[in-house]
C-alpha atoms as a PDB file:
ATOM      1  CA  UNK A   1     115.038  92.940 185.921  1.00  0.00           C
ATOM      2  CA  UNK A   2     114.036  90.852 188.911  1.00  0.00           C
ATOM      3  CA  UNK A   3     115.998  90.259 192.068  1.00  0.00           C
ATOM      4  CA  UNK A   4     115.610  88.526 195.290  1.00  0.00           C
ATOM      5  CA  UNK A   5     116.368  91.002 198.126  1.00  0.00           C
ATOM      6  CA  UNK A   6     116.543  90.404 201.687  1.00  0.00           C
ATOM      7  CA  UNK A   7     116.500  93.291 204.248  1.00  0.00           C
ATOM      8  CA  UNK A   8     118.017  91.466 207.326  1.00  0.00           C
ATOM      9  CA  UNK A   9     116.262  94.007 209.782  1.00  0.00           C
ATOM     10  CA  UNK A  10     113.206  95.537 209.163  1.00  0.00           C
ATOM     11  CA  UNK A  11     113.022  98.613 211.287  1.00  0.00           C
ATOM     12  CA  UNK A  12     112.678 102.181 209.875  1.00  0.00           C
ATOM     13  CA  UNK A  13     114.927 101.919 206.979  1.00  0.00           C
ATOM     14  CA  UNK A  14     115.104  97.822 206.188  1.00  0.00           C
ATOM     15  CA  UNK A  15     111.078  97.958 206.670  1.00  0.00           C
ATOM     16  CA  UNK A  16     110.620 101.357 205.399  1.00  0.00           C
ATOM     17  CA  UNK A  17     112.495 100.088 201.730  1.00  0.00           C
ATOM     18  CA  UNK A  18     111.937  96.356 201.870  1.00  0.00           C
ATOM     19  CA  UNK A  19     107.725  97.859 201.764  1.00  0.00           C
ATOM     20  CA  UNK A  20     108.687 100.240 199.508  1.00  0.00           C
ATOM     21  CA  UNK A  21     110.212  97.345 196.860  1.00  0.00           C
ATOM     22  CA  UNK A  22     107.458  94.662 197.688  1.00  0.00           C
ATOM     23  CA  UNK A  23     105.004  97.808 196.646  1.00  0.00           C
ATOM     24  CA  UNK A  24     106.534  97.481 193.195  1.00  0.00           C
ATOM     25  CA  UNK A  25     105.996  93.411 193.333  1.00  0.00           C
ATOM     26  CA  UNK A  26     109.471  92.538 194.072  1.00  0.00           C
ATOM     27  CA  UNK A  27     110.360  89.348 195.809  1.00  0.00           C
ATOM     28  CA  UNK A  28     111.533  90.809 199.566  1.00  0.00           C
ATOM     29  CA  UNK A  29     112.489  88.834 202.373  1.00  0.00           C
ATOM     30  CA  UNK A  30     112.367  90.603 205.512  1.00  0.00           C
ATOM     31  CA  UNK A  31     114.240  89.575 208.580  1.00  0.00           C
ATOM     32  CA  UNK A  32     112.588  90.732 211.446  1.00  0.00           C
ATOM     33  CA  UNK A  33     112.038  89.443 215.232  1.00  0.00           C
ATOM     34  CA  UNK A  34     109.385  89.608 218.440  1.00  0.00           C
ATOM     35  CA  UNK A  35     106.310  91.554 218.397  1.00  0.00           C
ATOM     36  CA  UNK A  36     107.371  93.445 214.866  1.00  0.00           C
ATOM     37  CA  UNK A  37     107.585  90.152 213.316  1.00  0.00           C
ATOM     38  CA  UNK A  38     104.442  88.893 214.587  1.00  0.00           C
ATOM     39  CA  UNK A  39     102.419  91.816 213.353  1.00  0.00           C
ATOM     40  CA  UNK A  40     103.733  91.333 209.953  1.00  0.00           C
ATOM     41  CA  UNK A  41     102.958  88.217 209.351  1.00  0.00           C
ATOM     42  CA  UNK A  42      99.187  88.431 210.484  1.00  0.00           C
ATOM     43  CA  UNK A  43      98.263  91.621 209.191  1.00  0.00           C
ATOM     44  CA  UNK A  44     101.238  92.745 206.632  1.00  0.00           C
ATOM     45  CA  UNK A  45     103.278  95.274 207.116  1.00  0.00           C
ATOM     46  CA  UNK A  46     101.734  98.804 206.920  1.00  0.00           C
ATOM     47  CA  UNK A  47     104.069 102.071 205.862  1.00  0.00           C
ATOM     48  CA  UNK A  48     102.178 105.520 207.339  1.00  0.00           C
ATOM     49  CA  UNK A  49     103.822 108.267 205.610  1.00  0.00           C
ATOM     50  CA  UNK A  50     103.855 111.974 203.805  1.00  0.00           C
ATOM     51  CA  UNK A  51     103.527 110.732 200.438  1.00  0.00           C
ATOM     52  CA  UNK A  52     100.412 108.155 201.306  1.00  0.00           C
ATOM     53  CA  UNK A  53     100.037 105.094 203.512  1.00  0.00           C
ATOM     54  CA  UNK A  54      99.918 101.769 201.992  1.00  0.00           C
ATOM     55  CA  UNK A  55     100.696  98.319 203.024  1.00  0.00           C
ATOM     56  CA  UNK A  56     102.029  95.241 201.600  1.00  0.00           C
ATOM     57  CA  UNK A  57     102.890  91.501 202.416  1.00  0.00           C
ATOM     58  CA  UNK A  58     106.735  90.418 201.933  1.00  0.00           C
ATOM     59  CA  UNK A  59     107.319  87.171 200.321  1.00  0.00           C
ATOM     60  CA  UNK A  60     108.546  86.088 203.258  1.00  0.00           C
ATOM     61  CA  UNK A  61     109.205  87.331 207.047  1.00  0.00           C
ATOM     62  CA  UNK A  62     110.742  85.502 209.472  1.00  0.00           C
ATOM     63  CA  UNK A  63     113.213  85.834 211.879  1.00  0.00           C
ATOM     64  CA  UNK A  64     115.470  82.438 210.322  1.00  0.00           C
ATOM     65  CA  UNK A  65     117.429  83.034 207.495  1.00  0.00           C
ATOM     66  CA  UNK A  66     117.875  79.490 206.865  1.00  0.00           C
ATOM     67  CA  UNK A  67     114.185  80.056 206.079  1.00  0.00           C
ATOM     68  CA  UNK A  68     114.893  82.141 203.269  1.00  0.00           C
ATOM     69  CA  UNK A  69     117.762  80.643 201.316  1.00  0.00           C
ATOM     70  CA  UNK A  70     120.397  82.047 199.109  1.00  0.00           C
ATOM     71  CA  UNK A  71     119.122  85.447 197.691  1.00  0.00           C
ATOM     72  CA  UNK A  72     121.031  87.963 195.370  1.00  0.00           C
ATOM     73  CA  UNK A  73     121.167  91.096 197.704  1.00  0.00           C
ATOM     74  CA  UNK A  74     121.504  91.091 201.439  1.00  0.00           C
ATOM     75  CA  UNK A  75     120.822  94.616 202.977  1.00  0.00           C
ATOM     76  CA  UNK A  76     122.163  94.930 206.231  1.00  0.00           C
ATOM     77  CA  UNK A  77     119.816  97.513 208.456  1.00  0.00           C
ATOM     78  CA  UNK A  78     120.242  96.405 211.724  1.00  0.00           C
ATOM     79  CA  UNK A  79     121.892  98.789 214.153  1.00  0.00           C
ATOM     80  CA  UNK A  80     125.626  99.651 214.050  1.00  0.00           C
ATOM     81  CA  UNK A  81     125.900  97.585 216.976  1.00  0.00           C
ATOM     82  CA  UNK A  82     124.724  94.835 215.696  1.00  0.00           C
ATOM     83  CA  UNK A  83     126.664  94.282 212.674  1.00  0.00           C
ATOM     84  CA  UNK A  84     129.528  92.117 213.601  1.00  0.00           C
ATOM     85  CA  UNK A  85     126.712  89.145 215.073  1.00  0.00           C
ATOM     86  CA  UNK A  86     124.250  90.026 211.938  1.00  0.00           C
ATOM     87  CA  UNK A  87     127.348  89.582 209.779  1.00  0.00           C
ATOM     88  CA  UNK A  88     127.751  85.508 211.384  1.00  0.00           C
ATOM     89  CA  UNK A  89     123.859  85.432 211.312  1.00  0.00           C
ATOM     90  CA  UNK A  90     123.294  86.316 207.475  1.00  0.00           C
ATOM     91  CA  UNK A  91     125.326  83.172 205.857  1.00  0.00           C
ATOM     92  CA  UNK A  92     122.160  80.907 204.908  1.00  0.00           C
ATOM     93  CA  UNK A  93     121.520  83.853 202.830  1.00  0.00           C
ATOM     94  CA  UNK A  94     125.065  83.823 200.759  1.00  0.00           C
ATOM     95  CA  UNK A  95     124.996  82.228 197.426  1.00  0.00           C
ATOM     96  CA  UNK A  96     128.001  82.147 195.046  1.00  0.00           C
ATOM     97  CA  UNK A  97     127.121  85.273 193.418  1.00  0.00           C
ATOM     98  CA  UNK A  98     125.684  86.971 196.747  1.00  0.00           C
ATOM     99  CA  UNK A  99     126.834  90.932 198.052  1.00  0.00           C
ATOM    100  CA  UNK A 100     125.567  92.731 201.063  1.00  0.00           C
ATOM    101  CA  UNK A 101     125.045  96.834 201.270  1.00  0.00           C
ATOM    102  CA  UNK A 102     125.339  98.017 204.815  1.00  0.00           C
ATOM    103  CA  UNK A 103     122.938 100.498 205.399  1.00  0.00           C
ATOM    104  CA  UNK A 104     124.209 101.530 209.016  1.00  0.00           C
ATOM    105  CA  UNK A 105     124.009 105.337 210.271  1.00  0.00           C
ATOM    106  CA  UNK A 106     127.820 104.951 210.942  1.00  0.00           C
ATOM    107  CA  UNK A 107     131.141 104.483 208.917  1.00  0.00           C
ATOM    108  CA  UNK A 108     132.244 101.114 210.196  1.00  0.00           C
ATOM    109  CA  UNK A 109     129.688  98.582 208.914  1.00  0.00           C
ATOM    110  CA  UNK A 110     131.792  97.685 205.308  1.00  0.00           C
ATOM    111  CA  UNK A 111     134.928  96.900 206.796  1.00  0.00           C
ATOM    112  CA  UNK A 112     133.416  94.922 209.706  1.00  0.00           C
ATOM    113  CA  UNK A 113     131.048  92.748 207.396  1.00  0.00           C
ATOM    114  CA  UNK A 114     133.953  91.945 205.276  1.00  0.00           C
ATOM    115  CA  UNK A 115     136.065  91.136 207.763  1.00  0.00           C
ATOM    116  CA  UNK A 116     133.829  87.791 208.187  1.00  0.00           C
ATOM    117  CA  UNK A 117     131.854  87.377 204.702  1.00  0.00           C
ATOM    118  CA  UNK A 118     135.076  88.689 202.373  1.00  0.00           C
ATOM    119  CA  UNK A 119     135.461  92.228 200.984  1.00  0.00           C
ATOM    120  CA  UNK A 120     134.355  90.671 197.471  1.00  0.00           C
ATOM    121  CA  UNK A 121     130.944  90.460 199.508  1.00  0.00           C
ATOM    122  CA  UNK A 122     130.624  93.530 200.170  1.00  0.00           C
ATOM    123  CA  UNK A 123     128.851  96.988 198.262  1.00  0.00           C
ATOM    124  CA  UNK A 124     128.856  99.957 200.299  1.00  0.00           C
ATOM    125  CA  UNK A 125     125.873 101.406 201.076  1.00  0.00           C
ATOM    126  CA  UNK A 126     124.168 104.570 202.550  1.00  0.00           C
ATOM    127  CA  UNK A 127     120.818 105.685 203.041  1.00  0.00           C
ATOM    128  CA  UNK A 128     118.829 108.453 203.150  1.00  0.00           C
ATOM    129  CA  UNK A 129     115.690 108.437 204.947  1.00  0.00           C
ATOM    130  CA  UNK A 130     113.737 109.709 208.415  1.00  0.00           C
ATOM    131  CA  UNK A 131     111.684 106.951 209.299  1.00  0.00           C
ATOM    132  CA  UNK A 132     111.376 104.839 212.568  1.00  0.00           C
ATOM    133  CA  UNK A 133     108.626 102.254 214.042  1.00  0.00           C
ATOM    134  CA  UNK A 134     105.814 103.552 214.990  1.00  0.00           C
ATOM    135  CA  UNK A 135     104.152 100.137 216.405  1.00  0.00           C
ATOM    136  CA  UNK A 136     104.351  96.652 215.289  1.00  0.00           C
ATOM    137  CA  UNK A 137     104.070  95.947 211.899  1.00  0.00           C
ATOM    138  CA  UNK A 138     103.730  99.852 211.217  1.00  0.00           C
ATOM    139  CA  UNK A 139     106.529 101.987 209.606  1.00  0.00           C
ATOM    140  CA  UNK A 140     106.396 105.649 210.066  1.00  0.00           C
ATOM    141  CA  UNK A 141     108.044 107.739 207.177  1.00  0.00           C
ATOM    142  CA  UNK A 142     108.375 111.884 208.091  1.00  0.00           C
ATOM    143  CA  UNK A 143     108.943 112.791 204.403  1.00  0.00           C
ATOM    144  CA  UNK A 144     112.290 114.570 203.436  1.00  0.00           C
ATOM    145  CA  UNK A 145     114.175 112.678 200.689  1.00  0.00           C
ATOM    146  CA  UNK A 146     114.692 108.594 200.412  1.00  0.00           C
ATOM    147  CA  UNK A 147     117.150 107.139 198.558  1.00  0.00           C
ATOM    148  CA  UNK A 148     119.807 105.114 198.659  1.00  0.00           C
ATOM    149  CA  UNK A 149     123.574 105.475 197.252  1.00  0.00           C
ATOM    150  CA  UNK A 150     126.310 102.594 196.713  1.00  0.00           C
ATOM    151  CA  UNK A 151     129.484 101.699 195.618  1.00  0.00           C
ATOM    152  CA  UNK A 152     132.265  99.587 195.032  1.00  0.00           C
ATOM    153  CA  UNK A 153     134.600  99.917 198.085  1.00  0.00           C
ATOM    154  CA  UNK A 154     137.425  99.893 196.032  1.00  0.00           C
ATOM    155  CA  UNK A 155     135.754 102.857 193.767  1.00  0.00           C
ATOM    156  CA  UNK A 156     135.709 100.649 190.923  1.00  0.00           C
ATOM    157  CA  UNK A 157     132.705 100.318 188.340  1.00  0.00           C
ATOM    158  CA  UNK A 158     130.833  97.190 188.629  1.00  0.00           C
ATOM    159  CA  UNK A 159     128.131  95.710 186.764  1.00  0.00           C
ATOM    160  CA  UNK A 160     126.415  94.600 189.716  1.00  0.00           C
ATOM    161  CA  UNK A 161     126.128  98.141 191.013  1.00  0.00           C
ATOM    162  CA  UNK A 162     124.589  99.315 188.093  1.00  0.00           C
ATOM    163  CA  UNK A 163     122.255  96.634 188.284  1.00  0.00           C
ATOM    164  CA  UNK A 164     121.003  97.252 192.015  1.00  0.00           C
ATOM    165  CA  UNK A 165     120.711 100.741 191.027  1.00  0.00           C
ATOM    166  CA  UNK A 166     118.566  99.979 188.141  1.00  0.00           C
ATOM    167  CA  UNK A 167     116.432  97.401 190.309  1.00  0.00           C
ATOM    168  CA  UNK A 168     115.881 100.159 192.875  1.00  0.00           C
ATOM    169  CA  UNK A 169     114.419 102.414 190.397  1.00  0.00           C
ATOM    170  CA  UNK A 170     112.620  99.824 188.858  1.00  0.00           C
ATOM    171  CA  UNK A 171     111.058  99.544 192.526  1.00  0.00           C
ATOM    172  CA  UNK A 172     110.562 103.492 192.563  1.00  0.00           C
ATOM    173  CA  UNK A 173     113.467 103.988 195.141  1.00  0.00           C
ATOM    174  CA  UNK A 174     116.019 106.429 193.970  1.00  0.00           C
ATOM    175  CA  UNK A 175     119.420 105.138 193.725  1.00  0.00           C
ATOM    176  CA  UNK A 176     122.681 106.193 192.827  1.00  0.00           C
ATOM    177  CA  UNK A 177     126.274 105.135 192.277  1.00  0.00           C
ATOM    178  CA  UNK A 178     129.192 107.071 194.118  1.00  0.00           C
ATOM    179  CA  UNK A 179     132.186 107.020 192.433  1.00  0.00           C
ATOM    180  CA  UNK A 180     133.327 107.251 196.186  1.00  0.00           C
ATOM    181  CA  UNK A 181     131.410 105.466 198.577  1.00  0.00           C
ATOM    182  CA  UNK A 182     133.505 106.440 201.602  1.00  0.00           C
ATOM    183  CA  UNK A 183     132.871 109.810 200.849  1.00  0.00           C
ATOM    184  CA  UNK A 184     129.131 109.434 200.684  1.00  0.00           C
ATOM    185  CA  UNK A 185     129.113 107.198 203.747  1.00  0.00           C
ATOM    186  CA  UNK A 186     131.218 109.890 205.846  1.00  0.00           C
ATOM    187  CA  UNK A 187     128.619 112.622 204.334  1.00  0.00           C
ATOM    188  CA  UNK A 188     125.814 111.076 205.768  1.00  0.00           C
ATOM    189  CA  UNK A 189     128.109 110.277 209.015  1.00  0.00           C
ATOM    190  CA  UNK A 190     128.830 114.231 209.196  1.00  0.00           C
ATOM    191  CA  UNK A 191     124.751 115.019 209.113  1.00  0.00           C
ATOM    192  CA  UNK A 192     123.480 112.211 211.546  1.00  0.00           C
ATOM    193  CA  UNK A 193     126.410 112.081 214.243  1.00  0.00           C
ATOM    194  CA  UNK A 194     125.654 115.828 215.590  1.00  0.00           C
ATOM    195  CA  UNK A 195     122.199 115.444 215.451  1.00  0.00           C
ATOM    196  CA  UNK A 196     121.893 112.598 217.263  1.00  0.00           C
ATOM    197  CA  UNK A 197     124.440 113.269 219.854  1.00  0.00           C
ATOM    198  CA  UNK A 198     123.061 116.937 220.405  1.00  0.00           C
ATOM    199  CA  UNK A 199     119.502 115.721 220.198  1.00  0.00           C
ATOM    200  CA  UNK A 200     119.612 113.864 222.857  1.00  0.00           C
ATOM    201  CA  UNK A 201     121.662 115.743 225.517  1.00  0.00           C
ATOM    202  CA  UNK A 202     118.977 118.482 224.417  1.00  0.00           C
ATOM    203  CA  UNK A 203     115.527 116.098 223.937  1.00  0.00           C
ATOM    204  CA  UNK A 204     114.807 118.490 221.748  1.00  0.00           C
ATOM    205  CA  UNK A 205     114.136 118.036 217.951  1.00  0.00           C
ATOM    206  CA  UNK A 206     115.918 119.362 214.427  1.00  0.00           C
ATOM    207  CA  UNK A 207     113.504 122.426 214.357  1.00  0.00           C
ATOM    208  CA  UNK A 208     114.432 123.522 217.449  1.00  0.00           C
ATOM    209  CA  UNK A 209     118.188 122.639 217.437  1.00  0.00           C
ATOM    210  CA  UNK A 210     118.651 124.795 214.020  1.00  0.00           C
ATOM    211  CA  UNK A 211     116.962 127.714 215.279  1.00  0.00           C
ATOM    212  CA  UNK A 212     118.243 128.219 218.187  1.00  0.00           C
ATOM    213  CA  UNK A 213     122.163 130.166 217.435  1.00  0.00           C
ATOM    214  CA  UNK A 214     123.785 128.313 220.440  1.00  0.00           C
ATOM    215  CA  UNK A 215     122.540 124.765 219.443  1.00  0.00           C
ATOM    216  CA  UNK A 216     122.864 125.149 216.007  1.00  0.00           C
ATOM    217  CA  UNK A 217     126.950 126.317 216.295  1.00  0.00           C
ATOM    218  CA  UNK A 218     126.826 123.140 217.963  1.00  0.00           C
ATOM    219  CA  UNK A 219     125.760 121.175 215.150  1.00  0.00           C
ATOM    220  CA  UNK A 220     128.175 122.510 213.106  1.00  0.00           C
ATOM    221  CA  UNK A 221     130.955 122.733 215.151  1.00  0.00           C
ATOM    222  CA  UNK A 222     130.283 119.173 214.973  1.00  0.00           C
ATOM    223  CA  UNK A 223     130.304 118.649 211.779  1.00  0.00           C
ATOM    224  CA  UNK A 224     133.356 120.399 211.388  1.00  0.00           C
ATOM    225  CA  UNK A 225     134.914 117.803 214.042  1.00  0.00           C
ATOM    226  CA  UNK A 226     133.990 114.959 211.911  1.00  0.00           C
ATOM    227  CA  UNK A 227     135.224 116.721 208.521  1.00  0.00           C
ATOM    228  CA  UNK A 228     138.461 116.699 210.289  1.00  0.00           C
ATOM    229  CA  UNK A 229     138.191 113.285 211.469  1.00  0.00           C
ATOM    230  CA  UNK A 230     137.681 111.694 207.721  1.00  0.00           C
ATOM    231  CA  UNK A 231     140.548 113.820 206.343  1.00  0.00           C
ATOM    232  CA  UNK A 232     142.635 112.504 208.881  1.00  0.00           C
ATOM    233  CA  UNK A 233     142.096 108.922 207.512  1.00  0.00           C
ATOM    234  CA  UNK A 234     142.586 110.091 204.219  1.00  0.00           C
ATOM    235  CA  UNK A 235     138.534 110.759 203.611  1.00  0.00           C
ATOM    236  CA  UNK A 236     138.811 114.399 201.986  1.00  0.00           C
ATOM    237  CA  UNK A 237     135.084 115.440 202.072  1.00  0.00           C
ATOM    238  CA  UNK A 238     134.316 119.206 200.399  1.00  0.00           C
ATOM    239  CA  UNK A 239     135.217 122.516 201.915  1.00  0.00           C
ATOM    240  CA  UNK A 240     131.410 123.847 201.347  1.00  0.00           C
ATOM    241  CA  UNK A 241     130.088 120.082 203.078  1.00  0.00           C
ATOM    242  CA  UNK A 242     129.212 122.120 206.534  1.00  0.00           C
ATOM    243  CA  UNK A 243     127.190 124.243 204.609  1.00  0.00           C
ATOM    244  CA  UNK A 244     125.706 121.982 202.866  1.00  0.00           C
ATOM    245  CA  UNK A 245     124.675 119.986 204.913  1.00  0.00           C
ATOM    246  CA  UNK A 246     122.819 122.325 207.222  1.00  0.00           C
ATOM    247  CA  UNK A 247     121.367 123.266 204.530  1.00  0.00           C
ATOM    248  CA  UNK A 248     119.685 120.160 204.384  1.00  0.00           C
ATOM    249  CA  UNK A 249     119.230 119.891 207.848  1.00  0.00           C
ATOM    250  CA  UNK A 250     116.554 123.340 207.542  1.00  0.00           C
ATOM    251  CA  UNK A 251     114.833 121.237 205.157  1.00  0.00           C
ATOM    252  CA  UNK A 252     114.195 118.520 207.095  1.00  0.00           C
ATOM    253  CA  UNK A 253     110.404 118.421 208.885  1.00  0.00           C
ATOM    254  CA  UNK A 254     110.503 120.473 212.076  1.00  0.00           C
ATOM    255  CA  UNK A 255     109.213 117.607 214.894  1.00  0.00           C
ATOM    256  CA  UNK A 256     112.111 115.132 213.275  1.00  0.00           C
ATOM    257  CA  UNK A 257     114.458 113.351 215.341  1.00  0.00           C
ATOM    258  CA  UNK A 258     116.900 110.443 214.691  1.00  0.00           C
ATOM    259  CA  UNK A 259     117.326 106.869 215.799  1.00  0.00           C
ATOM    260  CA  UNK A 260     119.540 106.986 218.766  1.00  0.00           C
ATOM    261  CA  UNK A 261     117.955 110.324 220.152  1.00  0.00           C
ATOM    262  CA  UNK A 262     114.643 107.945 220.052  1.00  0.00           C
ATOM    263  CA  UNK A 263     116.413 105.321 222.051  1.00  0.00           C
ATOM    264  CA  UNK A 264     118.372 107.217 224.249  1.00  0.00           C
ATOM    265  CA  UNK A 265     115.281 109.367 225.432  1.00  0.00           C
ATOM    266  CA  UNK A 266     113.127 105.875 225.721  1.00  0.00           C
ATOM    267  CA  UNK A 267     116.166 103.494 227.944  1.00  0.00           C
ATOM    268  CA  UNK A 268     117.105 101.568 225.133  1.00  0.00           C
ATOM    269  CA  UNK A 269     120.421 100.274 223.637  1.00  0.00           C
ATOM    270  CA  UNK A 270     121.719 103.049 221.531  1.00  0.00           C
ATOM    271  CA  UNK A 271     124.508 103.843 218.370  1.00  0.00           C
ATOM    272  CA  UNK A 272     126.275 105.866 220.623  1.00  0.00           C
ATOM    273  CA  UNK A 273     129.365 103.829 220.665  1.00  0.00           C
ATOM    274  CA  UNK A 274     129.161 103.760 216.427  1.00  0.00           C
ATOM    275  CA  UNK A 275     128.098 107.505 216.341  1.00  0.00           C
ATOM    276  CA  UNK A 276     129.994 109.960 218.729  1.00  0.00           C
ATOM    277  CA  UNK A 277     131.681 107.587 220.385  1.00  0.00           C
ATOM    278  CA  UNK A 278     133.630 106.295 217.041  1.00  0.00           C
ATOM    279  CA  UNK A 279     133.941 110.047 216.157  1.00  0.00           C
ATOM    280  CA  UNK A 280     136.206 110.174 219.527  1.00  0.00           C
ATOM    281  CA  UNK A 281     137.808 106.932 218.675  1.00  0.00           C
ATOM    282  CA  UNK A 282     138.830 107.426 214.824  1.00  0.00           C
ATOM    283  CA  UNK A 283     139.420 110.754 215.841  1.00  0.00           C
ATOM    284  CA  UNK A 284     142.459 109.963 218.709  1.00  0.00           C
ATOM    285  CA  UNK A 285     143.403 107.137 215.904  1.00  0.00           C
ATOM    286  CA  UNK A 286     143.805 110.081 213.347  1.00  0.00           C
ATOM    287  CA  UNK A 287     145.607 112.379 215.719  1.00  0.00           C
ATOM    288  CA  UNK A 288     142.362 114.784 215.383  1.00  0.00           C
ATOM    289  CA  UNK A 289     141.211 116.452 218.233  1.00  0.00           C
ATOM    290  CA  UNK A 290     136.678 116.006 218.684  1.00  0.00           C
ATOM    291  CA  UNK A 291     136.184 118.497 221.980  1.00  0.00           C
ATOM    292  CA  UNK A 292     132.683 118.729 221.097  1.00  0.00           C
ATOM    293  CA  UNK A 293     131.880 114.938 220.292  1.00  0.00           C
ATOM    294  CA  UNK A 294     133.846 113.492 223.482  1.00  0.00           C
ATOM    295  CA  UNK A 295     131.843 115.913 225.042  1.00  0.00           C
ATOM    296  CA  UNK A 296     128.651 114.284 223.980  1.00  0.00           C
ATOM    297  CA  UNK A 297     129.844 110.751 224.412  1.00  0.00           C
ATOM    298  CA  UNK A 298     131.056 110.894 227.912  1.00  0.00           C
ATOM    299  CA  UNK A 299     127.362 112.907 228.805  1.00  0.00           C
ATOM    300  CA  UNK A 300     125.753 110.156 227.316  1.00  0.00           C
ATOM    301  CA  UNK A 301     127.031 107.406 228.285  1.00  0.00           C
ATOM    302  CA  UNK A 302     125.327 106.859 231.800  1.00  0.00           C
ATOM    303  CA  UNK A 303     122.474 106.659 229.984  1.00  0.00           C
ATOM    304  CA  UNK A 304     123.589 103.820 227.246  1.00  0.00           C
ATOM    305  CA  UNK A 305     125.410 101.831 230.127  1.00  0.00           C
ATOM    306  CA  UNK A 306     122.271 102.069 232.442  1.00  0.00           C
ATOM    307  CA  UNK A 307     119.707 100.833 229.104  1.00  0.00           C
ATOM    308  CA  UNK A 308     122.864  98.128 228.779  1.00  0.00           C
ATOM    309  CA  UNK A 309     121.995  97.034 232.300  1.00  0.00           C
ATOM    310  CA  UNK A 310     125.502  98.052 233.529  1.00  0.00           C
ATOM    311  CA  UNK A 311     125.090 100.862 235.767  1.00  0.00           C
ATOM    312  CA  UNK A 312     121.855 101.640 238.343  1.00  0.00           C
ATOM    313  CA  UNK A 313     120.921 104.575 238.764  1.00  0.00           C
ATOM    314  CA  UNK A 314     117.360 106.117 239.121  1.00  0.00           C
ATOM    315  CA  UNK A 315     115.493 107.281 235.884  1.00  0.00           C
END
């Protein structure tokens, strides 16, 4: 079963799976821009990680998707933030029988892509995977678990779900098919909100933060926040899913730390609007109180408005 697949964004997670597909001889289109996309196309693009290095050239990279044509899968894995102008930007790369997965570390993505391509575009997506870039044209992978989970956003079976998921395991990716894809998106919502948010009013990383009894309360208290949050939009996650998930989080390599931690700490644009900040948001929508998460936001946010270029202040 062969398909053409275009990662529009090529970071940790479009880069990480677009290298791990192209590996397996698939046709992959990345989508990538500046200095990234410049390393890729002169020397490949090069995955460092746990289970071995390797690296691989794309059938195409370029930062055009006019360049690229109609393909059958479009996986969005650009930052939340940048959804709504990736959603205008990926339309050279619709075709009559196109969908695109949103791969976002947030809970927003589906409805926002289908507000602009249709929700008969649209697969929900959500990944599991540490990686970030760790120069240009180099993908760093910390090991844990990488897979990938979608669904129908109306819960329905498909034949073209089955048919990614069988494509992805073809290309040595495990894949799955929630028969709830909200649920699965809110799951991975409940693990990577906290961490972030708490990571980086802390600077320190997921070893640290679980160890220590005060910071790691913190990380489930919110969790718990964000349990309440989906129930209150009608999202009913399960009772043990605190539990749960910090029991993944002691599994997890002790120096790891996620995406908007990393760009907080290093002045860049951050998720923090998409990540605790929505928390806050869906959270007043829902009538849910999130102490601990508008707690986070509002400490935070000096930092994303000065890497926005709003505020001054010095560093």
């Amino acid at each position: 079963m062969r398909m053409r697949i275009a990662m529009f964004g090529a970071g940790g997670t479009g880069g990480y799976f677009g290298a791990r597909l192209a590996r397996a001889g698939e046709h992959v289109i990345l989508i990538a821009r500046g200095e990234h996309l410049r390393a890729i196309r002169e020397h490949g693009l090069r995955v460092d990680s746990t289970d071995g290095d390797f690296a691989v050239t794309p059938a195409l990279v370029t930062d055009d998707p006019a360049k690229a044509g109609a393909v059958d899968v479009v996986f969005v894995c650009v930052k939340a933030w940048q959804v709504p102008e990736a959603a205008q930007a990926i339309r050279p790369l619709i075709g009559p029988e196109t969908f695109v997965v949103p791969l976002q570390n947030g809970v927003e993505a589906a409805d926002q892509l289908a507000s602009v391509l249709g929700r008969e575009r649209v697969v929900g997506g959500s990944a599991r995977v540490l990686t970030f870039i760790a120069a240009p044209g180099c993908i760093r992978h910390l090991g844990g678990p990488a897979s990938i989970t979608v669904g129908e956003l109306d819960h329905r079976t498909s034949e073209r779900t089955e048919r990614l998921r069988e494509f992805l395991f073809q290309g040595g990716i495990a894949a799955e098919i929630s028969p709830d894809i909200h649920v699965s998106v809110w799951e991975k919502f409940l693990f990577i909100a906290p961490l972030g948010g708490i990571g980086a009013v802390t600077r320190a990383p997921v070893g640290t933060l679980r160890t220590l009894p005060e910071t790691r309360r913190m990380l489930e208290e919110g969790m718990r926040e964000i349990r309440a949050v989906a129930h209150g939009r009608k999202v009913v996650l399960r009772e043990d899913i605190v539990a749960r998930t910090m029991d993944f989080v002691d599994s997890l390599p002790h120096e790891g730390t996620v995406s908007m931690q990393r760009d907080i700490l290093a002045g860049r644009p951050s998720e923090l609007e998409a990540w605790n900040g929505a928390v806050v948001r869906l959270g007043q929508q829902a009538g849910v109180a999130t102490p601990l998460h508008d707690f986070l936001y509002r400490s935070l946010l000096p930092l994303e408005l000065r890497a926005r270029g709003k505020v001054q202040f010095p560093a």
